[in-house]
Structure formats: C-alpha cells, structure tokens
PDB file of N, CA and C in Angstrom:
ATOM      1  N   UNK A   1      74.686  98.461 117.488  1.00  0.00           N
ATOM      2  CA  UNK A   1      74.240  97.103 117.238  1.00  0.00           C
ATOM      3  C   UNK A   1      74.825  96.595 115.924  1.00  0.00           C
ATOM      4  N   UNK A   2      75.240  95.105 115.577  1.00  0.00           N
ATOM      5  CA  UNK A   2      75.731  94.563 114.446  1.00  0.00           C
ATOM      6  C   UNK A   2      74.913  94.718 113.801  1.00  0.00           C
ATOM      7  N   UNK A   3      75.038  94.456 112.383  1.00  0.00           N
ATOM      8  CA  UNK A   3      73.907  94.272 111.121  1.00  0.00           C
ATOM      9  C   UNK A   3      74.033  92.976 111.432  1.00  0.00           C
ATOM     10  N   UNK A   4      72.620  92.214 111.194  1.00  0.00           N
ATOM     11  CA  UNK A   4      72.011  91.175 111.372  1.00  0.00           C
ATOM     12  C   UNK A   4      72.449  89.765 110.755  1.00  0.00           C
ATOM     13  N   UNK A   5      72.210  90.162 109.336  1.00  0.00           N
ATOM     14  CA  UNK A   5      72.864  89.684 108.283  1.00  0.00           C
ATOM     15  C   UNK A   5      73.843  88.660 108.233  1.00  0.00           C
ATOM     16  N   UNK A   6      75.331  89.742 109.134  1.00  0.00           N
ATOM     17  CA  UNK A   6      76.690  89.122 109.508  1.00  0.00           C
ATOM     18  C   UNK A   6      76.749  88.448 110.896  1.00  0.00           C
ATOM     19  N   UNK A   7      75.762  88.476 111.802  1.00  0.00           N
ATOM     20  CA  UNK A   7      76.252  87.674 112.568  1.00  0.00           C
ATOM     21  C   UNK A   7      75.866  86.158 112.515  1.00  0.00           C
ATOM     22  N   UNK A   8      76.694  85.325 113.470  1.00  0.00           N
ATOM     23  CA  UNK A   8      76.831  83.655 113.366  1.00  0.00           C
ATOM     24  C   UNK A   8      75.649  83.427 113.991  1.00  0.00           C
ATOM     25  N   UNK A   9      74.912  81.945 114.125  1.00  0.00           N
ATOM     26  CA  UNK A   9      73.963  81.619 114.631  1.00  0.00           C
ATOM     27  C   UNK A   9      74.011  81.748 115.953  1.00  0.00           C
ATOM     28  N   UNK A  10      75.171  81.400 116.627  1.00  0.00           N
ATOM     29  CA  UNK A  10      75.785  81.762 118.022  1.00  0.00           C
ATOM     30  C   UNK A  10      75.388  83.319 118.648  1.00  0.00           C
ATOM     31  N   UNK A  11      75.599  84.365 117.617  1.00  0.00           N
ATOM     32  CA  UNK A  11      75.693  85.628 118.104  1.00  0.00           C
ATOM     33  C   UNK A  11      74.462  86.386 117.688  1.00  0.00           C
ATOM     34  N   UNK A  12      73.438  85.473 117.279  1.00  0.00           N
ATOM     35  CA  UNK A  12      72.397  85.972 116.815  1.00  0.00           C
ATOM     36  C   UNK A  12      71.732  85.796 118.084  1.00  0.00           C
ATOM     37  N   UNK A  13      71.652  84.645 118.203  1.00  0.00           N
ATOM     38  CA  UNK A  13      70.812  83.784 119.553  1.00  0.00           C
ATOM     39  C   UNK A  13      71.175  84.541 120.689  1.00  0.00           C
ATOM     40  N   UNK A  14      72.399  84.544 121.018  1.00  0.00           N
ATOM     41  CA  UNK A  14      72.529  85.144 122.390  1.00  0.00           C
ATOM     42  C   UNK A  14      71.958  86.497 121.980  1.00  0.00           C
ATOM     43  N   UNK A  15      72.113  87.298 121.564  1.00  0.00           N
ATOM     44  CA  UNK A  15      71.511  88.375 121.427  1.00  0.00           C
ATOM     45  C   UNK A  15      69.836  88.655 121.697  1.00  0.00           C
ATOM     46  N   UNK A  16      69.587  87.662 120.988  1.00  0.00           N
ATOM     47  CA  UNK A  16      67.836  87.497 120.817  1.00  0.00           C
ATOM     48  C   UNK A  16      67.413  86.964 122.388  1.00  0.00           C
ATOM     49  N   UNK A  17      68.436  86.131 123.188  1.00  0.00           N
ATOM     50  CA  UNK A  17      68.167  85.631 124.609  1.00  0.00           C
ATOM     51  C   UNK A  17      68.423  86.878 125.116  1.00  0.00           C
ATOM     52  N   UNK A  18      69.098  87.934 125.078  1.00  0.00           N
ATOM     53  CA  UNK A  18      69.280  89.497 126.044  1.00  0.00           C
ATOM     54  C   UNK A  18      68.230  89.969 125.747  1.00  0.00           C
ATOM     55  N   UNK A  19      67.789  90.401 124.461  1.00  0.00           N
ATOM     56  CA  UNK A  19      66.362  91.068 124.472  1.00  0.00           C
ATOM     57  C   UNK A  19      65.100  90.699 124.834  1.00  0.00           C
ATOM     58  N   UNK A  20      65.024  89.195 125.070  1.00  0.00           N
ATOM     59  CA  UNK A  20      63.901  88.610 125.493  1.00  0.00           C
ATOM     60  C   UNK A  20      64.234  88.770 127.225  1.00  0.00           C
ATOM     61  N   UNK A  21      65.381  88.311 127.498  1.00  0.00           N
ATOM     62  CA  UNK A  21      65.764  89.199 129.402  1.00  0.00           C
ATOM     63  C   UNK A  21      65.159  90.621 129.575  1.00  0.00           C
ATOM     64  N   UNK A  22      65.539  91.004 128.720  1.00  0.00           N
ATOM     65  CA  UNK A  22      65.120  92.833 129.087  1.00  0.00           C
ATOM     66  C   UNK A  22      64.011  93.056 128.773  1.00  0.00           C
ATOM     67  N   UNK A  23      63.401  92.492 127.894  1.00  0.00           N
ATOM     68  CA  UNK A  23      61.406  92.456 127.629  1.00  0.00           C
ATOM     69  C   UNK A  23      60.501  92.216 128.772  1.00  0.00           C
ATOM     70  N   UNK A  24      61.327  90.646 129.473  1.00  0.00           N
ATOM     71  CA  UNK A  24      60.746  89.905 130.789  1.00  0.00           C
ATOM     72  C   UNK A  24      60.858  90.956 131.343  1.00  0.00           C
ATOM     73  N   UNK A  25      62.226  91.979 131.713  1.00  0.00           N
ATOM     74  CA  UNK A  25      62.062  92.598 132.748  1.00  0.00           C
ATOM     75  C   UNK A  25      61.093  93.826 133.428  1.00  0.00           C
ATOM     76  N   UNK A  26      60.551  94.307 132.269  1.00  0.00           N
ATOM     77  CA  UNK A  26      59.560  95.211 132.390  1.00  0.00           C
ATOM     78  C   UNK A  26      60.288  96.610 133.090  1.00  0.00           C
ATOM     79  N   UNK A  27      61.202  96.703 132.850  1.00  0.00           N
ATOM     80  CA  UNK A  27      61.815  98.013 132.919  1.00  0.00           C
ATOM     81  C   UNK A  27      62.094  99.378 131.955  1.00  0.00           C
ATOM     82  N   UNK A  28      61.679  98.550 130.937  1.00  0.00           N
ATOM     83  CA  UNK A  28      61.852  99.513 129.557  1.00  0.00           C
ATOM     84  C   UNK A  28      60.910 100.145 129.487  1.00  0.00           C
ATOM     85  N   UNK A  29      60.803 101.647 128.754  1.00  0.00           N
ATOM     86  CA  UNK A  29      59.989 102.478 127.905  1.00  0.00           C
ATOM     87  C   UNK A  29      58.966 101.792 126.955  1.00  0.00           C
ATOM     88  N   UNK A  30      57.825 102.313 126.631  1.00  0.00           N
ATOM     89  CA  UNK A  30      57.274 101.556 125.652  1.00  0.00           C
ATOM     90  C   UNK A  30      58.221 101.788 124.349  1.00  0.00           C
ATOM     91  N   UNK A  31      58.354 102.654 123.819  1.00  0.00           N
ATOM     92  CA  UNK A  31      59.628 102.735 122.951  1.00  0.00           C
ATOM     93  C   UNK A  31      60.708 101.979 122.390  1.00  0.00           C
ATOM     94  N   UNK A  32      61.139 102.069 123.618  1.00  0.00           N
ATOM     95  CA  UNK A  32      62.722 100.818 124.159  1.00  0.00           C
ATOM     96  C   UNK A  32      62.115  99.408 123.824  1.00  0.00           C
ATOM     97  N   UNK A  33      60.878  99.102 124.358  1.00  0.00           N
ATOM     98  CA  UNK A  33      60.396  97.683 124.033  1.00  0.00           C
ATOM     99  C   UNK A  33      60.249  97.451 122.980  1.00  0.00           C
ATOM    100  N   UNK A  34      59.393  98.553 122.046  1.00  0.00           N
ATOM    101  CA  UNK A  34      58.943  98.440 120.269  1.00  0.00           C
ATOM    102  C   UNK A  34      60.401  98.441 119.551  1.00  0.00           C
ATOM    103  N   UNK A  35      61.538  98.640 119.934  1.00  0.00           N
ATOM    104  CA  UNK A  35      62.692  98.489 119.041  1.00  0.00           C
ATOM    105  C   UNK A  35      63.624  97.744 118.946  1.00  0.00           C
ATOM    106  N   UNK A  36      63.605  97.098 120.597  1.00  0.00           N
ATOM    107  CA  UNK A  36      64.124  95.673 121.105  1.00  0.00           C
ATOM    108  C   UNK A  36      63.064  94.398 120.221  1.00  0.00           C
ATOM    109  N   UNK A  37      61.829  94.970 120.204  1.00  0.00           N
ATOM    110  CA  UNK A  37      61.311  93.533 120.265  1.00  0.00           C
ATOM    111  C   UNK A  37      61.426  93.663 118.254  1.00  0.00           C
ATOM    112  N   UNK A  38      61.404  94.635 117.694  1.00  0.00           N
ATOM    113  CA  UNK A  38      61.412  95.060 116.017  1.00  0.00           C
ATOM    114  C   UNK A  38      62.795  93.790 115.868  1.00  0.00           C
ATOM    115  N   UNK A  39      63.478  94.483 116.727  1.00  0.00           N
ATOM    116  CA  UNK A  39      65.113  93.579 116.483  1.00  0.00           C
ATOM    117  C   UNK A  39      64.877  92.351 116.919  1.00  0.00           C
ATOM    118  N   UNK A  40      64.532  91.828 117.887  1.00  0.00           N
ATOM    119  CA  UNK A  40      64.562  90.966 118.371  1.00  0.00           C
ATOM    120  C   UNK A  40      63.729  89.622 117.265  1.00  0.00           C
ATOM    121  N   UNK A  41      62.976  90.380 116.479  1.00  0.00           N
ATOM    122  CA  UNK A  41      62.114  89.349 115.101  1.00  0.00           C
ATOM    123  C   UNK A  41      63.168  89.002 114.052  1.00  0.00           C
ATOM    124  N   UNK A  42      63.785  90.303 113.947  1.00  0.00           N
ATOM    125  CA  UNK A  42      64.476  90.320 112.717  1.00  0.00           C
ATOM    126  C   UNK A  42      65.512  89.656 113.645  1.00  0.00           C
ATOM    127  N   UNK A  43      66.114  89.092 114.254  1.00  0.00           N
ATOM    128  CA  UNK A  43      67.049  88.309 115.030  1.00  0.00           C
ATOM    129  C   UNK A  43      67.018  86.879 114.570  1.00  0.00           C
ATOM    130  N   UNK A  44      65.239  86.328 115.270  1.00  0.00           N
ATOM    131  CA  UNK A  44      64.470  85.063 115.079  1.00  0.00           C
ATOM    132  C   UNK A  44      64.479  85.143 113.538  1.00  0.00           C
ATOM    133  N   UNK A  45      64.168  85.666 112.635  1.00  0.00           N
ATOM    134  CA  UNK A  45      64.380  85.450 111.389  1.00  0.00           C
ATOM    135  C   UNK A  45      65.863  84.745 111.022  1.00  0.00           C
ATOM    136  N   UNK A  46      66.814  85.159 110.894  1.00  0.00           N
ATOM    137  CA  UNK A  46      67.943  85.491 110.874  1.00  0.00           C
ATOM    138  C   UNK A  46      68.083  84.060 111.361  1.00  0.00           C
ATOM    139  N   UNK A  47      68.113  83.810 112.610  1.00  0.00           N
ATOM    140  CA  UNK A  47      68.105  82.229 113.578  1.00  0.00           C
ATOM    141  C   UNK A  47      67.352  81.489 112.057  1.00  0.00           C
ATOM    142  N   UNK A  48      66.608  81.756 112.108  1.00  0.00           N
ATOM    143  CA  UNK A  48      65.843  80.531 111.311  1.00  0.00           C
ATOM    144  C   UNK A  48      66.527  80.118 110.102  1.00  0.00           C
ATOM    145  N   UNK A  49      66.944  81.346 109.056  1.00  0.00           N
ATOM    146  CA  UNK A  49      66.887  81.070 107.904  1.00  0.00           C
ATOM    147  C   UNK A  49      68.390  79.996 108.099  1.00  0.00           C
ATOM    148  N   UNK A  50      69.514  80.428 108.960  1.00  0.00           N
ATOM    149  CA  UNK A  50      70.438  79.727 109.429  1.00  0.00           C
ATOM    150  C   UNK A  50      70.621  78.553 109.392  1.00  0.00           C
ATOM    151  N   UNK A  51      69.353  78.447 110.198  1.00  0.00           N
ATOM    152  CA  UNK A  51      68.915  77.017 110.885  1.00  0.00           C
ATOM    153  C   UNK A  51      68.300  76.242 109.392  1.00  0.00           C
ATOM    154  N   UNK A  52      67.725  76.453 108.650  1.00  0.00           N
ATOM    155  CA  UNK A  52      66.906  75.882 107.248  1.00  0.00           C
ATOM    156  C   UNK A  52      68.026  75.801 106.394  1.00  0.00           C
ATOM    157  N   UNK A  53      68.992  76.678 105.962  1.00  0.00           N
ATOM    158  CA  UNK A  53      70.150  76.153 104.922  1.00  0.00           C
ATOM    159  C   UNK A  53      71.316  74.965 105.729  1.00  0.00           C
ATOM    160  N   UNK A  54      71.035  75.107 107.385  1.00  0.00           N
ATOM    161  CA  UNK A  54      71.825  74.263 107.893  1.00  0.00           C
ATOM    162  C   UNK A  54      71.338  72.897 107.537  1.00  0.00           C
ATOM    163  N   UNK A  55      69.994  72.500 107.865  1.00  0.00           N
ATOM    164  CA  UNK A  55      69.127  71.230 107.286  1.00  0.00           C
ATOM    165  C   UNK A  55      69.357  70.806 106.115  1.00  0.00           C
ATOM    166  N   UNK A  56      69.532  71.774 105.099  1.00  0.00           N
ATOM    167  CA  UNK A  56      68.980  71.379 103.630  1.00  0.00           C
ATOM    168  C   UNK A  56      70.406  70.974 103.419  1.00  0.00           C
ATOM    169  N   UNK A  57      71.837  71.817 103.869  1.00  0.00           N
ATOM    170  CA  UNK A  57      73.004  71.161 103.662  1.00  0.00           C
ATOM    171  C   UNK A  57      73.198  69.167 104.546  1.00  0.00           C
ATOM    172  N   UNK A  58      72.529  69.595 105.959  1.00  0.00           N
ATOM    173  CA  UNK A  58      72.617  68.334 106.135  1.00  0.00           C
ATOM    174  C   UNK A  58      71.981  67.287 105.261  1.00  0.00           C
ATOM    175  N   UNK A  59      70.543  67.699 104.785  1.00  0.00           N
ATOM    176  CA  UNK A  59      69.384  66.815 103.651  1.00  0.00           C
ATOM    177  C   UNK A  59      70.482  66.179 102.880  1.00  0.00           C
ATOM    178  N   UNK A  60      71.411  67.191 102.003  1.00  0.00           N
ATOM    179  CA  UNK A  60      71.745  67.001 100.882  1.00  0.00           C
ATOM    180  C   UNK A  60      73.301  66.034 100.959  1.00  0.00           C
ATOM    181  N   UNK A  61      73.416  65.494 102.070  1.00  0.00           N
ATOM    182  CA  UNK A  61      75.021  64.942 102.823  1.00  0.00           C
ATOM    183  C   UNK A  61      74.362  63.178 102.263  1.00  0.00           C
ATOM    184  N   UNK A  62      75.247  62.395 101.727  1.00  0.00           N
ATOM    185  CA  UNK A  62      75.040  61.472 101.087  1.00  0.00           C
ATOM    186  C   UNK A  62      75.445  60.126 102.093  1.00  0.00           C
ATOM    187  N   UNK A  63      75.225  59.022 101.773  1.00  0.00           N
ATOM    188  CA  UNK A  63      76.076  57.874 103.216  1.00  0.00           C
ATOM    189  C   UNK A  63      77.628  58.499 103.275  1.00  0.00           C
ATOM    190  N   UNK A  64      78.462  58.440 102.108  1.00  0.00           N
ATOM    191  CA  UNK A  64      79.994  58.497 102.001  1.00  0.00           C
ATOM    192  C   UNK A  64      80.089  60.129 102.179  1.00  0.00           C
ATOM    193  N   UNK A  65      79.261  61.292 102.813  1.00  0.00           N
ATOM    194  CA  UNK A  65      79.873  62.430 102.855  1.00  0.00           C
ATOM    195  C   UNK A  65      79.891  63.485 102.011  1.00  0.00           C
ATOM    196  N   UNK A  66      79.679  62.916 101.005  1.00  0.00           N
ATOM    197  CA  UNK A  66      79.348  63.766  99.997  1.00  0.00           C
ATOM    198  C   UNK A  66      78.222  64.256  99.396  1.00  0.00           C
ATOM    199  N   UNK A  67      78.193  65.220  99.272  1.00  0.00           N
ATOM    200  CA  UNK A  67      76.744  66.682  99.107  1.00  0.00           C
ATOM    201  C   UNK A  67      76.483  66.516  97.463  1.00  0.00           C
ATOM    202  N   UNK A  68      74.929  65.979  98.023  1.00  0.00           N
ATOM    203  CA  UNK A  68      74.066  66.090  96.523  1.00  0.00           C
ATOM    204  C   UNK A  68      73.365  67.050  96.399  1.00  0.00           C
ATOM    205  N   UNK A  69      73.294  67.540  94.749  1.00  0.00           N
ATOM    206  CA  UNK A  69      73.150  68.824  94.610  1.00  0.00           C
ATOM    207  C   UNK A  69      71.721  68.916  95.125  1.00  0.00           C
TER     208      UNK A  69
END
C-alpha cells in the first residue's frame, strides 16, 4: 500500500471507494475489515485535509487572480 501522505486527492479517493466496495461486500475476516477500515479513515482524513487547503487557497484568490496572504 502507498503512504498516505503522498498520494493525490484522485488516488486517495479511489482507494477509499475500493475499501468501502470490499467492506459492503462482507467477505472479509474480521481482521481484514479492522485494517481496511483503520486505512480507509486515515484515507478520509487525508481527502479532507486536501480538500480544506484546496478552499482556503481558493478563499484567498482575489477578483484579478491573485492570492492574498
């Protein structure tokens, strides 16, 4: 598995959409589920914080384009 960290919002998400497939599916170990779903938070984290510096860069975008501090 990647470290978390480095992946794009793109490759976070899809990821976090496979483990939530394989959770639905009820085929896993209890095990298998507690380490998918461990990852699968720290995924949604990861999504988020993404998603919040993406906002605050848009917040900070001025009429003419240019980023206030």
């Amino acid at each position: 598995m990647n470290v978390i960290n480095e992946l794009s919002f793109e490759a976070a998400y899809a990821e976090l959409e496979a483990i939530v497939a394989k959770l639905e599916s009820g085929e896993l170990s209890l095990d298998e589920s507690v380490a998918l779903f461990e990852r699968g938070r720290k995924l949604s984290e990861h999504c988020q914080t993404l998603l919040d510096r993406a906002e605050l860069r848009i917040s900070q975008l001025t009429a003419d384009g240019r980023v206030e501090p």
